[in-house]
C-alpha atoms as a PDB file:
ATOM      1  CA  UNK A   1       9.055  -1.834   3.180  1.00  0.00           C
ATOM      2  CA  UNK A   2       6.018   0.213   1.608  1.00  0.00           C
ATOM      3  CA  UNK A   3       4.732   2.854   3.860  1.00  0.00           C
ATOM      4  CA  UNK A   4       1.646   5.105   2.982  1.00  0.00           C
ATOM      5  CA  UNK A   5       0.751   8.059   4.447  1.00  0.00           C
ATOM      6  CA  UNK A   6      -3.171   9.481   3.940  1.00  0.00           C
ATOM      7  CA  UNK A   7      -4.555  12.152   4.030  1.00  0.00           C
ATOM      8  CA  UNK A   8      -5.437  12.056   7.658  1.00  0.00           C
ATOM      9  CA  UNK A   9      -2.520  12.244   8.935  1.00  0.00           C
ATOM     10  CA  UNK A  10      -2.893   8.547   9.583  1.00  0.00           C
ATOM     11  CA  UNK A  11       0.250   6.011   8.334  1.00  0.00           C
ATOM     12  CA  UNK A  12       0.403   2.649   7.004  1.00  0.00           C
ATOM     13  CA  UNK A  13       4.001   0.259   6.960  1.00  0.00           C
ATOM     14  CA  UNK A  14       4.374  -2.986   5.865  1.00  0.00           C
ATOM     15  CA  UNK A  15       7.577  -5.050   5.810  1.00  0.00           C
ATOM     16  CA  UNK A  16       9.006  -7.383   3.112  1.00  0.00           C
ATOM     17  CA  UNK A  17       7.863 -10.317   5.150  1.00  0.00           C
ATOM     18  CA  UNK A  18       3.897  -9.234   5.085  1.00  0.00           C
ATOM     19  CA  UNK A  19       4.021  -8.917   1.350  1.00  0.00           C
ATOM     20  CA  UNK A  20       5.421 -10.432  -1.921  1.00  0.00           C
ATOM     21  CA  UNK A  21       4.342  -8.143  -4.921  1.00  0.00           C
ATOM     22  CA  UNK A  22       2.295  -4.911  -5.135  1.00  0.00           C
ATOM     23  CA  UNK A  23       0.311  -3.113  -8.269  1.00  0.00           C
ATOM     24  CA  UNK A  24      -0.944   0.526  -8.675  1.00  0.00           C
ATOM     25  CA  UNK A  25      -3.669   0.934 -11.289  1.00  0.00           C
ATOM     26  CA  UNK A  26      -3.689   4.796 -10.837  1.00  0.00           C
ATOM     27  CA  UNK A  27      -7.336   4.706  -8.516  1.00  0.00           C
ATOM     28  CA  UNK A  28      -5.417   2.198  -5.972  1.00  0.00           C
ATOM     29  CA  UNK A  29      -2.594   0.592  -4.652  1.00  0.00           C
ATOM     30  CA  UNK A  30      -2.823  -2.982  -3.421  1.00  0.00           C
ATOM     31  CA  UNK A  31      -0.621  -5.482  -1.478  1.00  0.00           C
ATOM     32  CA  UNK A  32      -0.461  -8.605  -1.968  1.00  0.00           C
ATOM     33  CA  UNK A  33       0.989 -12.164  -0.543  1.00  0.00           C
ATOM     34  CA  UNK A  34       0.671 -15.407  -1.577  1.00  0.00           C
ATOM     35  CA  UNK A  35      -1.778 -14.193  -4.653  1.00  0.00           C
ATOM     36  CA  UNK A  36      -4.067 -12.949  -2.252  1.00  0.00           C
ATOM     37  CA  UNK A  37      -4.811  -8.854  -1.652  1.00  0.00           C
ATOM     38  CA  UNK A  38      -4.285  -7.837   1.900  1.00  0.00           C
ATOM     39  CA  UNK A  39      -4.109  -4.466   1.312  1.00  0.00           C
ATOM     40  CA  UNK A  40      -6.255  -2.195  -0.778  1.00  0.00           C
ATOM     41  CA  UNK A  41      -5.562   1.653  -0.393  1.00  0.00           C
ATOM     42  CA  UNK A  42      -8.057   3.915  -2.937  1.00  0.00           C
ATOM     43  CA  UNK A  43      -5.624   7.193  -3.819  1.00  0.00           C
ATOM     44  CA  UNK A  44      -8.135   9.554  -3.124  1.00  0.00           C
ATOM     45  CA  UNK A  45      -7.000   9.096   0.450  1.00  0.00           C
ATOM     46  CA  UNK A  46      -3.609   8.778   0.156  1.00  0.00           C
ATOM     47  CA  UNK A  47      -1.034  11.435   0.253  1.00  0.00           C
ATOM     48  CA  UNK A  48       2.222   9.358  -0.668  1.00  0.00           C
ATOM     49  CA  UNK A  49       3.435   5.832  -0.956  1.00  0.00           C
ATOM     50  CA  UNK A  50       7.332   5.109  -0.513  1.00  0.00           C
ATOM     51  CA  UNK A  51       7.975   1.739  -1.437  1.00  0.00           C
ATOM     52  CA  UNK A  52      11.872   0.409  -0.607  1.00  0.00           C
END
């Protein structure tokens, strides 16, 4: 599960099964399945990111 919280209070959770791999460049944080990004989170807007 990766679950990221922003800045807004507002949070973000994704299971195992909605992803397969993940990759933080150190601007953003992005999801991906199947090769394809399906979630793109910029870290200016992001307080924390817990990834189990």
């Amino acid at each position: 599960m990766v679950k990221i919280v922003f800045k807004n209070g507002r949070v973000a959770e994704w299971t195992k099964d909605e992803y397969n791999d993940y990759k933080y460049d150190g601007k953003c944080f992005i999801l991906i399945k199947d090769g394809r990004w399906i979630g793109f989170y910029n870290m200016d807007c992001v307080t924390s990111i817990t990834v189990e």
